[in-house]
PDB file of N, CA and C in Angstrom:
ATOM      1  N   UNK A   1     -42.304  19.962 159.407  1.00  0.00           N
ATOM      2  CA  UNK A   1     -41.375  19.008 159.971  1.00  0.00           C
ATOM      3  C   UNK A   1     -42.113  18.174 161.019  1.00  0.00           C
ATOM      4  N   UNK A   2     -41.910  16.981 161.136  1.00  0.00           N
ATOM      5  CA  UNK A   2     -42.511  15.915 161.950  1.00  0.00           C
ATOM      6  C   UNK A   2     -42.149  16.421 163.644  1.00  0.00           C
ATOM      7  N   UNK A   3     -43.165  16.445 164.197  1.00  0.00           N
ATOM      8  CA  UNK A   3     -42.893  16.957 165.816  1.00  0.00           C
ATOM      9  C   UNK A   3     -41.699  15.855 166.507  1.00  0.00           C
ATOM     10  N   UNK A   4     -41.981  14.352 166.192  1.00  0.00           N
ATOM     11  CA  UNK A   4     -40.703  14.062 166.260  1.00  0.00           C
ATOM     12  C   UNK A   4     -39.454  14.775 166.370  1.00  0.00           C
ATOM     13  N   UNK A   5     -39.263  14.913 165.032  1.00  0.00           N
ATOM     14  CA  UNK A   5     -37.826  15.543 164.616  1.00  0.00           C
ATOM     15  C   UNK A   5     -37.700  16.755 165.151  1.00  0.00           C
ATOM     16  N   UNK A   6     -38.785  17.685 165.696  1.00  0.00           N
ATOM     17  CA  UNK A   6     -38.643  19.078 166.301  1.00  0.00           C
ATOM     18  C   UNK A   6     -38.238  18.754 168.048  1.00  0.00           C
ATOM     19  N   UNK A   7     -38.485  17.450 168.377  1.00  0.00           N
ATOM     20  CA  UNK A   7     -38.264  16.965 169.614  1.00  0.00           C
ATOM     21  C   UNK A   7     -36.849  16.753 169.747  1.00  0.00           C
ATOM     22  N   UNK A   8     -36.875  16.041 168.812  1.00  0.00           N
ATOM     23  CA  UNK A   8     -34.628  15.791 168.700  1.00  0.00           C
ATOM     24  C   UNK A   8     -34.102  16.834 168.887  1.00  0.00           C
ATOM     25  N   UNK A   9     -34.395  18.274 167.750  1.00  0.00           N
ATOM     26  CA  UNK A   9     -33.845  19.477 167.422  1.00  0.00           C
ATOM     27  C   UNK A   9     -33.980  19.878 169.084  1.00  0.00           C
ATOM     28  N   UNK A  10     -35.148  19.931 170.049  1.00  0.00           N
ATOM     29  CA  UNK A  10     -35.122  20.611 171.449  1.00  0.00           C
ATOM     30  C   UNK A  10     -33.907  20.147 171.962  1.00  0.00           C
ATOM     31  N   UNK A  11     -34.263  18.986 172.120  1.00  0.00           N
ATOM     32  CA  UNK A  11     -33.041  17.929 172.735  1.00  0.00           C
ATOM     33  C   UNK A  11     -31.743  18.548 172.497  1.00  0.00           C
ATOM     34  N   UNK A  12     -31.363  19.169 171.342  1.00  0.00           N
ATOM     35  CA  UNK A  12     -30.070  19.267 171.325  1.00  0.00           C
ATOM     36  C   UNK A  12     -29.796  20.799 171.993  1.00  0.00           C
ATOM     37  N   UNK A  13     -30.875  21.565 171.761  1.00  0.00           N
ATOM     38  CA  UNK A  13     -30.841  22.741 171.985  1.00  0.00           C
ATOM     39  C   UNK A  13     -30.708  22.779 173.606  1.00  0.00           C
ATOM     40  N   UNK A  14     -31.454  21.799 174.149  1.00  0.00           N
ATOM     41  CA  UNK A  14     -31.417  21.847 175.648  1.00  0.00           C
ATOM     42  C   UNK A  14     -30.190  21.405 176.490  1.00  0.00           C
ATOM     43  N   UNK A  15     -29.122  20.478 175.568  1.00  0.00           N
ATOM     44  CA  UNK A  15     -28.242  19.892 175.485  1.00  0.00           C
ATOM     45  C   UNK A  15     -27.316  21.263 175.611  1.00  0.00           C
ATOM     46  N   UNK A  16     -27.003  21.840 174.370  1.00  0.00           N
ATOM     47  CA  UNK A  16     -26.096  23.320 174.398  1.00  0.00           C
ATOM     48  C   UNK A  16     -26.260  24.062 175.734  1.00  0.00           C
ATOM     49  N   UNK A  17     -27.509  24.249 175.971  1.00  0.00           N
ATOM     50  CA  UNK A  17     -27.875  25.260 176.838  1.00  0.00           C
ATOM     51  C   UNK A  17     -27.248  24.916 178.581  1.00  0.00           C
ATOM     52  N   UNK A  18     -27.557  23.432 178.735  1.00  0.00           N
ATOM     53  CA  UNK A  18     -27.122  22.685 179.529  1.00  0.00           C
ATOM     54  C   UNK A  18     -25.737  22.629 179.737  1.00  0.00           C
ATOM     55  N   UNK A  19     -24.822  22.401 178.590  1.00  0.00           N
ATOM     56  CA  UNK A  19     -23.555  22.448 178.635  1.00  0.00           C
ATOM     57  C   UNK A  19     -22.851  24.111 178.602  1.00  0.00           C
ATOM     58  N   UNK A  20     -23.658  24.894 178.572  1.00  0.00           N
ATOM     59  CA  UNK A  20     -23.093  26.514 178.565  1.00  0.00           C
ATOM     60  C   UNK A  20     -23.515  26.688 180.244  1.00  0.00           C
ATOM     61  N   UNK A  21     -24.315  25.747 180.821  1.00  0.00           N
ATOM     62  CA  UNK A  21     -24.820  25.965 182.435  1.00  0.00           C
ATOM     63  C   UNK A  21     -23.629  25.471 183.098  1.00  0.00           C
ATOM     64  N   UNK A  22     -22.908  24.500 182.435  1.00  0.00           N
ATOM     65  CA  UNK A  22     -22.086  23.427 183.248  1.00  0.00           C
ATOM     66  C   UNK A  22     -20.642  23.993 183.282  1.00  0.00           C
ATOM     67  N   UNK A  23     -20.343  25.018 182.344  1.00  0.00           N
ATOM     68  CA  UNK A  23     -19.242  25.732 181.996  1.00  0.00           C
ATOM     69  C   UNK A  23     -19.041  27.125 182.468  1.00  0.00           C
ATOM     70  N   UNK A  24     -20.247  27.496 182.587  1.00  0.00           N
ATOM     71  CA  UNK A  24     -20.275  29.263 183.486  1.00  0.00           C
ATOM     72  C   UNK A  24     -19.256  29.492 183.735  1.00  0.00           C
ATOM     73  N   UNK A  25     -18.747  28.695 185.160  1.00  0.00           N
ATOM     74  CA  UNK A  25     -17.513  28.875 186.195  1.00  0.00           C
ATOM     75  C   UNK A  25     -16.538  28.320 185.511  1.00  0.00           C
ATOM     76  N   UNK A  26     -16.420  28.021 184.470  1.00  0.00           N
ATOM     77  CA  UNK A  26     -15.276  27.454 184.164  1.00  0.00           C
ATOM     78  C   UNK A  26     -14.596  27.884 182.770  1.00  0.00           C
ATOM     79  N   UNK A  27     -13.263  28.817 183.591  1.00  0.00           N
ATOM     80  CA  UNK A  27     -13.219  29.990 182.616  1.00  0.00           C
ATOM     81  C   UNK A  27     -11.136  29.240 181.590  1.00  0.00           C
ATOM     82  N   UNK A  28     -11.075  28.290 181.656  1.00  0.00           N
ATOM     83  CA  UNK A  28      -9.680  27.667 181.192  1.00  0.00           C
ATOM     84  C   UNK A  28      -9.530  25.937 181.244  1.00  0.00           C
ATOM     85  N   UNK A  29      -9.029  25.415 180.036  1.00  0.00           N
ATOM     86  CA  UNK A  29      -8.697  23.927 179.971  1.00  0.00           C
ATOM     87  C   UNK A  29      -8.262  23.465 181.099  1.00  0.00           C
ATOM     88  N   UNK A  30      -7.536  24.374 182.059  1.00  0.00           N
ATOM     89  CA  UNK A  30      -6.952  23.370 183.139  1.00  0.00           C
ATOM     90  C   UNK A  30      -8.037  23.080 184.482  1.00  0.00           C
ATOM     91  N   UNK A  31      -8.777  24.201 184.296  1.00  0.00           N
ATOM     92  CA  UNK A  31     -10.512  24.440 185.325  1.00  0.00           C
ATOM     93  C   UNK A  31     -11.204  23.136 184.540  1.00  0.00           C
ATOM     94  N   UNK A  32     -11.005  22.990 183.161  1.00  0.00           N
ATOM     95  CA  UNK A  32     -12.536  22.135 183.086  1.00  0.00           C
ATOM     96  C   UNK A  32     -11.520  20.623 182.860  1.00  0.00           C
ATOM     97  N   UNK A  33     -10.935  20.507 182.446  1.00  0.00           N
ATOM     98  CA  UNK A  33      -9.724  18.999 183.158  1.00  0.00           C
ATOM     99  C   UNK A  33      -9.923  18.712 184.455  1.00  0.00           C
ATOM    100  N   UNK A  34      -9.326  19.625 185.680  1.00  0.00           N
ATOM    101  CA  UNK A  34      -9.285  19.602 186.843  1.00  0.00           C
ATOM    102  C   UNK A  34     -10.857  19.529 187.757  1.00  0.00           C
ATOM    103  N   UNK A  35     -11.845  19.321 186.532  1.00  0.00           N
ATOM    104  CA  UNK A  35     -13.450  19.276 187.571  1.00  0.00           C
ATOM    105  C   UNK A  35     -14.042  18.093 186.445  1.00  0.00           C
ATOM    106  N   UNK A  36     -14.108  16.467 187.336  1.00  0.00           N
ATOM    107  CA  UNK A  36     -14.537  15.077 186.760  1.00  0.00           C
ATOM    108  C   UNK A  36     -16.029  15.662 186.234  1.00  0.00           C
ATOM    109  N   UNK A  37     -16.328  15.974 187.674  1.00  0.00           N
ATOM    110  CA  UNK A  37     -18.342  16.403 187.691  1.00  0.00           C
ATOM    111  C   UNK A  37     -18.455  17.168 186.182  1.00  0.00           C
ATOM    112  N   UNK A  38     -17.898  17.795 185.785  1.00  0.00           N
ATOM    113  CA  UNK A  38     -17.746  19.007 184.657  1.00  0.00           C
ATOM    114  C   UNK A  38     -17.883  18.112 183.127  1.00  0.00           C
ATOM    115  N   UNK A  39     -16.535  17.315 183.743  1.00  0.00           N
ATOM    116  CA  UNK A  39     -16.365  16.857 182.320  1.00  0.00           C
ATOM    117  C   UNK A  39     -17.431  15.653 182.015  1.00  0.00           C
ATOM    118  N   UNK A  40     -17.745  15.043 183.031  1.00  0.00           N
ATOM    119  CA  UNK A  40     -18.577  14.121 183.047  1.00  0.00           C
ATOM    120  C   UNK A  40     -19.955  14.611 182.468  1.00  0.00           C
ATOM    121  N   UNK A  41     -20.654  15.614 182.764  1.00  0.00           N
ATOM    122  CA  UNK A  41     -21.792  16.537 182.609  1.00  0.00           C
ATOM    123  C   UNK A  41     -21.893  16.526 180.658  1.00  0.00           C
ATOM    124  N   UNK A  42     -20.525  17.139 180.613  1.00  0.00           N
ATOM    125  CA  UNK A  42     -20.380  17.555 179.235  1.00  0.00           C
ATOM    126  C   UNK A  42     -20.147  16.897 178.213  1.00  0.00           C
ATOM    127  N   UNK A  43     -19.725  15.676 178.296  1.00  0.00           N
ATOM    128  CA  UNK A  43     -19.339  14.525 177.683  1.00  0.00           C
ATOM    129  C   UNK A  43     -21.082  13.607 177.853  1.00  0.00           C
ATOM    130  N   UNK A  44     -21.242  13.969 178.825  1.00  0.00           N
ATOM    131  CA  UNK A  44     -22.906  12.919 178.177  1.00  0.00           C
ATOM    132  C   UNK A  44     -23.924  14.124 177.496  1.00  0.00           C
ATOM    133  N   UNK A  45     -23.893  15.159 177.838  1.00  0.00           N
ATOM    134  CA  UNK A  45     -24.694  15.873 176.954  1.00  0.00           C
ATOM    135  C   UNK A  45     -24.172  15.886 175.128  1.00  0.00           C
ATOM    136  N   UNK A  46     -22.691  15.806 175.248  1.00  0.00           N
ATOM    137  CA  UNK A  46     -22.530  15.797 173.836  1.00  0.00           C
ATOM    138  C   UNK A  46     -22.768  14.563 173.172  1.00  0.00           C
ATOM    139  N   UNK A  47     -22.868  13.421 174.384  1.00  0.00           N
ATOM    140  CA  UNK A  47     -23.543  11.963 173.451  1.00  0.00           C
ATOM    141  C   UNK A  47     -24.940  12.596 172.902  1.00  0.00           C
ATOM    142  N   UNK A  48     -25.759  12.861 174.228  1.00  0.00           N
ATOM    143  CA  UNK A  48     -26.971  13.448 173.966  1.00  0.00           C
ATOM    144  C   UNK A  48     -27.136  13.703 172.117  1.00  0.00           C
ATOM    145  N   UNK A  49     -26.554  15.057 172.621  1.00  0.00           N
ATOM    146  CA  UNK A  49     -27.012  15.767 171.294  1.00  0.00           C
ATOM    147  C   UNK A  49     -26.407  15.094 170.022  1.00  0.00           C
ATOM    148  N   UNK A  50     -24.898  13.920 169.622  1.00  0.00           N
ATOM    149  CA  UNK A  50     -24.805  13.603 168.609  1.00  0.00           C
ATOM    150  C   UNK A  50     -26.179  12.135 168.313  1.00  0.00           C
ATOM    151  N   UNK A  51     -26.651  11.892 169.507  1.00  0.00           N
ATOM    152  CA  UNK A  51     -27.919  10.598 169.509  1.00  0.00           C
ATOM    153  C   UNK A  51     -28.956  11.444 168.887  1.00  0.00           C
ATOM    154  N   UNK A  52     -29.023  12.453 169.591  1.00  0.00           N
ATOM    155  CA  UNK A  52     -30.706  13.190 168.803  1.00  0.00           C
ATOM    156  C   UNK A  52     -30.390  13.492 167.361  1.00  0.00           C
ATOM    157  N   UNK A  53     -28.865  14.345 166.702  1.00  0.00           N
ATOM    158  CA  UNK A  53     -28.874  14.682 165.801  1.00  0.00           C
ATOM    159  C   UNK A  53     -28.925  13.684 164.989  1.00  0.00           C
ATOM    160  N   UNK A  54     -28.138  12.298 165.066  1.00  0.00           N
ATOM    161  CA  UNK A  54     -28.487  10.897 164.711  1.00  0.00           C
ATOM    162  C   UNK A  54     -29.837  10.634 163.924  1.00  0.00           C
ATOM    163  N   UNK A  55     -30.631  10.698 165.058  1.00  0.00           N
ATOM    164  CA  UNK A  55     -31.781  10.092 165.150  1.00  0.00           C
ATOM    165  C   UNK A  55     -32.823  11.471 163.891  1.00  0.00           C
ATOM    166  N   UNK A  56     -33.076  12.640 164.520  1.00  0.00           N
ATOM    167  CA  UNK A  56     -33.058  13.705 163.447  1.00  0.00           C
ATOM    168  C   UNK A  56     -33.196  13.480 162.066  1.00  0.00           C
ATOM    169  N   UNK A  57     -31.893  13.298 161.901  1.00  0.00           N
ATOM    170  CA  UNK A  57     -31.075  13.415 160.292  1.00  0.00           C
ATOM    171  C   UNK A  57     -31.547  12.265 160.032  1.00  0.00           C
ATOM    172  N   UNK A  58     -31.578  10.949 160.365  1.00  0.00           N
ATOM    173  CA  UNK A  58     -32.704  10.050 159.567  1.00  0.00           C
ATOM    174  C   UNK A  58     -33.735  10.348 159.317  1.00  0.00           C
ATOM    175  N   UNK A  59     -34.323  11.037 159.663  1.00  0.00           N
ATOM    176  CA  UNK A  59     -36.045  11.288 159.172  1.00  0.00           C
ATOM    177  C   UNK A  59     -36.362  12.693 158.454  1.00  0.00           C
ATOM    178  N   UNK A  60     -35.100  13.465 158.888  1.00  0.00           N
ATOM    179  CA  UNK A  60     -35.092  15.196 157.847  1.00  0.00           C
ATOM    180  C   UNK A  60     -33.901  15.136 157.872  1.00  0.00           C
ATOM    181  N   UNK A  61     -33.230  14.747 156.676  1.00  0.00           N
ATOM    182  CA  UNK A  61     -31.469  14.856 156.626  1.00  0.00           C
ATOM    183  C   UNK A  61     -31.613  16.771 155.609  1.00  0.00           C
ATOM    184  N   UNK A  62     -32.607  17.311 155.685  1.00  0.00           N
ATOM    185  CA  UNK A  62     -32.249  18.353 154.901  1.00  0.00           C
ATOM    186  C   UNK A  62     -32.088  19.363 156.052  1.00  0.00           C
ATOM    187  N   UNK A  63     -32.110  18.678 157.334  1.00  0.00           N
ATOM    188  CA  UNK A  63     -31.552  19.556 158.546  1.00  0.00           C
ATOM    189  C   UNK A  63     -30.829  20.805 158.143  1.00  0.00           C
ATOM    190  N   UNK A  64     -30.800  21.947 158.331  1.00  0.00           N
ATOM    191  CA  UNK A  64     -29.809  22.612 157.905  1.00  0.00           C
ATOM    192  C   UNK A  64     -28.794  23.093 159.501  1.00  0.00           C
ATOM    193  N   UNK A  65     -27.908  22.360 159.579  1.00  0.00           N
ATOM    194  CA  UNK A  65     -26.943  22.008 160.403  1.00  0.00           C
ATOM    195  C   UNK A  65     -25.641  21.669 160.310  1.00  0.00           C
ATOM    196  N   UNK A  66     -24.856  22.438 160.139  1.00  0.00           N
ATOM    197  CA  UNK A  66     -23.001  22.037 159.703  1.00  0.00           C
ATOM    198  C   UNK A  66     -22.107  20.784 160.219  1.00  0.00           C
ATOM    199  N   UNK A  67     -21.696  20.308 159.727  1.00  0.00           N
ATOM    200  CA  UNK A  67     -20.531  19.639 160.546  1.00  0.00           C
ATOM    201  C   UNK A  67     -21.611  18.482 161.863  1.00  0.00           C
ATOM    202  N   UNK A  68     -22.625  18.027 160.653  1.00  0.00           N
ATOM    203  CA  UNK A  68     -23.736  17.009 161.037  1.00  0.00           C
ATOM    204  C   UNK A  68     -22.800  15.767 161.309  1.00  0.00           C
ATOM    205  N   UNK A  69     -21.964  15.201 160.315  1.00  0.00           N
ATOM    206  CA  UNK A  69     -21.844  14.033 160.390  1.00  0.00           C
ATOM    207  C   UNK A  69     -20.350  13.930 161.679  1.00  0.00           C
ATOM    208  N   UNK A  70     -19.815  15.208 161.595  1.00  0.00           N
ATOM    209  CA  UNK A  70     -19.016  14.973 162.660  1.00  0.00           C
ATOM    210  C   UNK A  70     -19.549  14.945 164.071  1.00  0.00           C
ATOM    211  N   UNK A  71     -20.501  16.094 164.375  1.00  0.00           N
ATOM    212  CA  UNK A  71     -21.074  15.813 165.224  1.00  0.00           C
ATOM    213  C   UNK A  71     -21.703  14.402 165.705  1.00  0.00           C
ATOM    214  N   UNK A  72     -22.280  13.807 164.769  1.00  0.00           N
ATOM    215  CA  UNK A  72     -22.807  12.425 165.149  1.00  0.00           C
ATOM    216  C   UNK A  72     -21.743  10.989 165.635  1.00  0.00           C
ATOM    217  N   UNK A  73     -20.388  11.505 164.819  1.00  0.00           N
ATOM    218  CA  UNK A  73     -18.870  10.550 164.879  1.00  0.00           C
ATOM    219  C   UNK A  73     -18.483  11.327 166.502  1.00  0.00           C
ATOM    220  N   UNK A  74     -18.655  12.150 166.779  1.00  0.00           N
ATOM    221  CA  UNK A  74     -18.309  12.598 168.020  1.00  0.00           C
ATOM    222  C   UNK A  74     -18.712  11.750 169.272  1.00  0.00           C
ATOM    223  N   UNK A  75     -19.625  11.713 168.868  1.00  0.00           N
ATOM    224  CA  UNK A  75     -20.820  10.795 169.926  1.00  0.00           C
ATOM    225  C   UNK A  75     -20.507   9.825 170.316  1.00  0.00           C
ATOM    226  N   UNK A  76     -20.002   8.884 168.961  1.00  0.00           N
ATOM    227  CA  UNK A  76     -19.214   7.638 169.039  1.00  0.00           C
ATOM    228  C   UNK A  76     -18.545   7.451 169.560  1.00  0.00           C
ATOM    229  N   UNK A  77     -17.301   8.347 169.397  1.00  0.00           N
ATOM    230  CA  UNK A  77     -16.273   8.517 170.493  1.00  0.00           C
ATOM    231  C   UNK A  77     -16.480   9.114 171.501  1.00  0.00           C
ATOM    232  N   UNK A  78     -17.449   9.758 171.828  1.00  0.00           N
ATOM    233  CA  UNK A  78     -17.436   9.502 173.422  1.00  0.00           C
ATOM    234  C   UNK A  78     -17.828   8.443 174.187  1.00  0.00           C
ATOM    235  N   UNK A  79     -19.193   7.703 174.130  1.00  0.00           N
ATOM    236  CA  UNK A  79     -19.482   6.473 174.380  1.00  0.00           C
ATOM    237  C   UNK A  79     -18.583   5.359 173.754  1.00  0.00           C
ATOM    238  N   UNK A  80     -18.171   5.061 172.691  1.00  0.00           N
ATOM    239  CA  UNK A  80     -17.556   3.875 172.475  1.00  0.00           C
ATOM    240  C   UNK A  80     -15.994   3.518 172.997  1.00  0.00           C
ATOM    241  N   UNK A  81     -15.302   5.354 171.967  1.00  0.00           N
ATOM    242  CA  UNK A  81     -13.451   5.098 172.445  1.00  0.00           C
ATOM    243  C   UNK A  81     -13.720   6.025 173.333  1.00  0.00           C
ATOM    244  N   UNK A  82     -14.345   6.206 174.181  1.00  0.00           N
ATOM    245  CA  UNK A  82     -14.153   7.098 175.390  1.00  0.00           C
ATOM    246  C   UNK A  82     -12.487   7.373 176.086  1.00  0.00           C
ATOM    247  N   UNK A  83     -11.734   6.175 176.122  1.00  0.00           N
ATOM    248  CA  UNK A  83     -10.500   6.629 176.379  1.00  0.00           C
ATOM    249  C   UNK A  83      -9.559   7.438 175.344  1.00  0.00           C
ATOM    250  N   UNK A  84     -10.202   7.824 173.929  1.00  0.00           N
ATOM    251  CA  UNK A  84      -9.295   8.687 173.769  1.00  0.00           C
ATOM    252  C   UNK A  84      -9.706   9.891 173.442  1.00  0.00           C
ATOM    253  N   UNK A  85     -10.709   9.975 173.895  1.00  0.00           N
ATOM    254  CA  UNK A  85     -11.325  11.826 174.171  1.00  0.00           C
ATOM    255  C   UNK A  85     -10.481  12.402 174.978  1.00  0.00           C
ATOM    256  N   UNK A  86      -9.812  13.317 174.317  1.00  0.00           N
ATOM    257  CA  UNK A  86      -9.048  14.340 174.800  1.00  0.00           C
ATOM    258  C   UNK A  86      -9.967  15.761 175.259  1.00  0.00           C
ATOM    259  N   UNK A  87      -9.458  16.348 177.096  1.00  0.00           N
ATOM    260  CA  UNK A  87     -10.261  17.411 177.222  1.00  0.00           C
ATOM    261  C   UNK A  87     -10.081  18.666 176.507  1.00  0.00           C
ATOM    262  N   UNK A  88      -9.089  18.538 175.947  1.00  0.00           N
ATOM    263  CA  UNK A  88      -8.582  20.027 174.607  1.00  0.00           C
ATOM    264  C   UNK A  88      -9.561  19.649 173.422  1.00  0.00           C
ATOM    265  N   UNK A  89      -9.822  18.586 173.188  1.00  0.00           N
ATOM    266  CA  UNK A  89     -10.716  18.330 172.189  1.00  0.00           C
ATOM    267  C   UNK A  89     -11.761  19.209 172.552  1.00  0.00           C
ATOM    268  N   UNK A  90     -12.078  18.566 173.311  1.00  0.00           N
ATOM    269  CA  UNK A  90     -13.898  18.833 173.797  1.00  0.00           C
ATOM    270  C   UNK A  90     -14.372  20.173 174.486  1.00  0.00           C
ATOM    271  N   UNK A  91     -12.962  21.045 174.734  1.00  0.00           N
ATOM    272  CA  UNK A  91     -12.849  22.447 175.374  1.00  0.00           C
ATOM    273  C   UNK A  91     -13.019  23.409 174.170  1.00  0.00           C
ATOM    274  N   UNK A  92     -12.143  23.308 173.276  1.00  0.00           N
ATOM    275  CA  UNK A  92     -12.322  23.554 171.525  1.00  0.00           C
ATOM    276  C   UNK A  92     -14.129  23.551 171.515  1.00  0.00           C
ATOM    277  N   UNK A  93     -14.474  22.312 171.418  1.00  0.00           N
ATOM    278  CA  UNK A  93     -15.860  22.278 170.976  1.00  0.00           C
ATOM    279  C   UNK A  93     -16.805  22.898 171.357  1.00  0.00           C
ATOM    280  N   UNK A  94     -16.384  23.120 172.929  1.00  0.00           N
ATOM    281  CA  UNK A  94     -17.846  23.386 173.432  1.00  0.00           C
ATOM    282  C   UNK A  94     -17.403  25.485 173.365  1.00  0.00           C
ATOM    283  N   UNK A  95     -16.484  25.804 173.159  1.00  0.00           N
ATOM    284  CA  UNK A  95     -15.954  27.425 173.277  1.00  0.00           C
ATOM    285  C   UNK A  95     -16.166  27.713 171.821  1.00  0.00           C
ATOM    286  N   UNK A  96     -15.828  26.556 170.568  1.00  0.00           N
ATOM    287  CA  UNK A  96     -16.085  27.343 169.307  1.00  0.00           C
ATOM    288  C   UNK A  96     -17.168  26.970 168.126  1.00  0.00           C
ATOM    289  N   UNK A  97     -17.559  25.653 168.704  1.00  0.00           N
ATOM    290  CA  UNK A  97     -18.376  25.114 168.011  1.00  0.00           C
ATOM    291  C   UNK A  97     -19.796  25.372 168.137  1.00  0.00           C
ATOM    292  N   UNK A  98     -20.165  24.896 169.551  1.00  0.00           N
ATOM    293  CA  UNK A  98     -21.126  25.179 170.551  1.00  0.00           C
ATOM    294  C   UNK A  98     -22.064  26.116 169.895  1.00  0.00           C
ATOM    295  N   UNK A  99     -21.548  27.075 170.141  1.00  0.00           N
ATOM    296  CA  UNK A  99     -22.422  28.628 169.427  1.00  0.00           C
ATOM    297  C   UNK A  99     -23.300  28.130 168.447  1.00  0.00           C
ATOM    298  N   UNK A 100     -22.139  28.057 167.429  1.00  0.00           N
ATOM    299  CA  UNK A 100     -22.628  27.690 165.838  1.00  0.00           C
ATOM    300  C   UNK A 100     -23.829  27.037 165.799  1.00  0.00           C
ATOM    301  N   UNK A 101     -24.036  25.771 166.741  1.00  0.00           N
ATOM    302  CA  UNK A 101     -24.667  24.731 166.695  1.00  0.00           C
ATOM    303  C   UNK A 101     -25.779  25.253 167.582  1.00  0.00           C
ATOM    304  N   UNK A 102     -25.975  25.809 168.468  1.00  0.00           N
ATOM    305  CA  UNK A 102     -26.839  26.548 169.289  1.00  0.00           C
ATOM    306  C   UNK A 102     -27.835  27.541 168.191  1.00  0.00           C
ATOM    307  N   UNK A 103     -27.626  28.317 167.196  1.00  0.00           N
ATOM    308  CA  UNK A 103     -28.246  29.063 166.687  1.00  0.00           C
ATOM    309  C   UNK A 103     -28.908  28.552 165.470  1.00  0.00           C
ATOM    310  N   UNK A 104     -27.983  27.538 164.928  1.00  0.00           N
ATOM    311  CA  UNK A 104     -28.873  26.646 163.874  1.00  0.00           C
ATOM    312  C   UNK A 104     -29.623  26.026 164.369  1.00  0.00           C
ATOM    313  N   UNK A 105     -29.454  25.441 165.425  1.00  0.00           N
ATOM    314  CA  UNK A 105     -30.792  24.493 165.657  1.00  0.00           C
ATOM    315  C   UNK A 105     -31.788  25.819 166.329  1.00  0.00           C
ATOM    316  N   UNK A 106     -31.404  26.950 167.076  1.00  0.00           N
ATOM    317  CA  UNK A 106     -32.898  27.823 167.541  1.00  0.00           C
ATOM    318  C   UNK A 106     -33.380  28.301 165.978  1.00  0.00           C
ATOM    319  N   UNK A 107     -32.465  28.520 165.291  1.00  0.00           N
ATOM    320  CA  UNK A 107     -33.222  29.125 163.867  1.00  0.00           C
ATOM    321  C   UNK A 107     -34.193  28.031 163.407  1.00  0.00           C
ATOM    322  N   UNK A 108     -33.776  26.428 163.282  1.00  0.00           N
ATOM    323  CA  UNK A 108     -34.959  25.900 163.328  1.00  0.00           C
ATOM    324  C   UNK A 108     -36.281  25.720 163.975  1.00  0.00           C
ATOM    325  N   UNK A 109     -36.033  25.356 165.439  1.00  0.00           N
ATOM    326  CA  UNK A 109     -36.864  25.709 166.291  1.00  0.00           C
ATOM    327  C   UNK A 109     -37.955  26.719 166.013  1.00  0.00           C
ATOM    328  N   UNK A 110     -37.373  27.980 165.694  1.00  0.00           N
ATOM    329  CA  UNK A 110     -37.854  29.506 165.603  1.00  0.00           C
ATOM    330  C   UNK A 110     -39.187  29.260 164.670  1.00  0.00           C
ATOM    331  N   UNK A 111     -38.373  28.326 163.269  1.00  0.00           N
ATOM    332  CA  UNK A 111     -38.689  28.389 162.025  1.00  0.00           C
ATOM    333  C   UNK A 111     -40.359  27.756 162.221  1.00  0.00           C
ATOM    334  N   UNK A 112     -40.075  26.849 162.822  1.00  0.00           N
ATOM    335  CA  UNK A 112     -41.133  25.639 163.165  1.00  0.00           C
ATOM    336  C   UNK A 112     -41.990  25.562 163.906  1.00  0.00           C
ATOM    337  N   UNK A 113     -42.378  26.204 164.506  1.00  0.00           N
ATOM    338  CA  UNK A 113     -42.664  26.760 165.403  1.00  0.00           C
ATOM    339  C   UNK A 113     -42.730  26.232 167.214  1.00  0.00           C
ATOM    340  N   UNK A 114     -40.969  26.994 167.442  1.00  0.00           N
ATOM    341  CA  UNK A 114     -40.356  26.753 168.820  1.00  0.00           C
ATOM    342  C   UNK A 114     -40.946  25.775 169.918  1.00  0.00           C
ATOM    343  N   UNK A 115     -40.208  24.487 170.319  1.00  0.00           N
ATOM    344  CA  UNK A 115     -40.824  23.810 171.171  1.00  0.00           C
ATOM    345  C   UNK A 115     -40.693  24.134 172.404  1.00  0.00           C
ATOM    346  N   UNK A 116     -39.576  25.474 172.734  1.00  0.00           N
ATOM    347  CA  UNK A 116     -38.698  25.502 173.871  1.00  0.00           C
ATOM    348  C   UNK A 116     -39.982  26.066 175.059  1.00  0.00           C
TER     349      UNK A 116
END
């Protein structure tokens, strides 16, 4: 895989890791609503990571990564319709999705040999 594309894959990984830092203390929807700094944090890391996976998947779309293209439509809506990102949306994401997306991209990483 092109070190490029293993650079994106960090990116996102550093992205997860970042957004599981930003959430520690924050144990309920009405904690991570009620903290701007929080949501603010978490909402540009998830541009982050749908820009890298973006960028990625053009050059190795055989990524093996789920729920790629939503992730990347996510992105959109945060930077573009930003007003209608809902924080239940994005509380969902980062408590059930997150994971998922955290271990596929270290299994790549792993595979490739780890940039972290």
């Amino acid at each position: 895989m092109k070190l490029e594309v293993l650079k994106w894959v960090q990116d996102i990984y550093d992205s997860v890791v970042l957004i599981e830092s930003h959430l520690q203390n924050v144990s309920s929807l009405s904690d991570y609503s009620n903290n701007a700094l929080v949501v603010d944090a978490v909402e540009r890391r998830i541009a982050i990571i749908g820009e890298a996976l973006w960028k990625a998947d053009k050059m190795a779309s055989s990524l093996d990564i789920s729920d790629k293209k939503k992730i990347i439509s996510l992105r959109h809506i945060v930077v573009h319709d930003y007003d209608i990102v809902e924080d239940a949306d994005i509380w969902i994401i980062c408590k059930k999705h997150l994971p998922i997306l955290k271990a596929e991209v270290l299994a790549i990483l792993n595979s490739e040999g780890d940039l972290q």
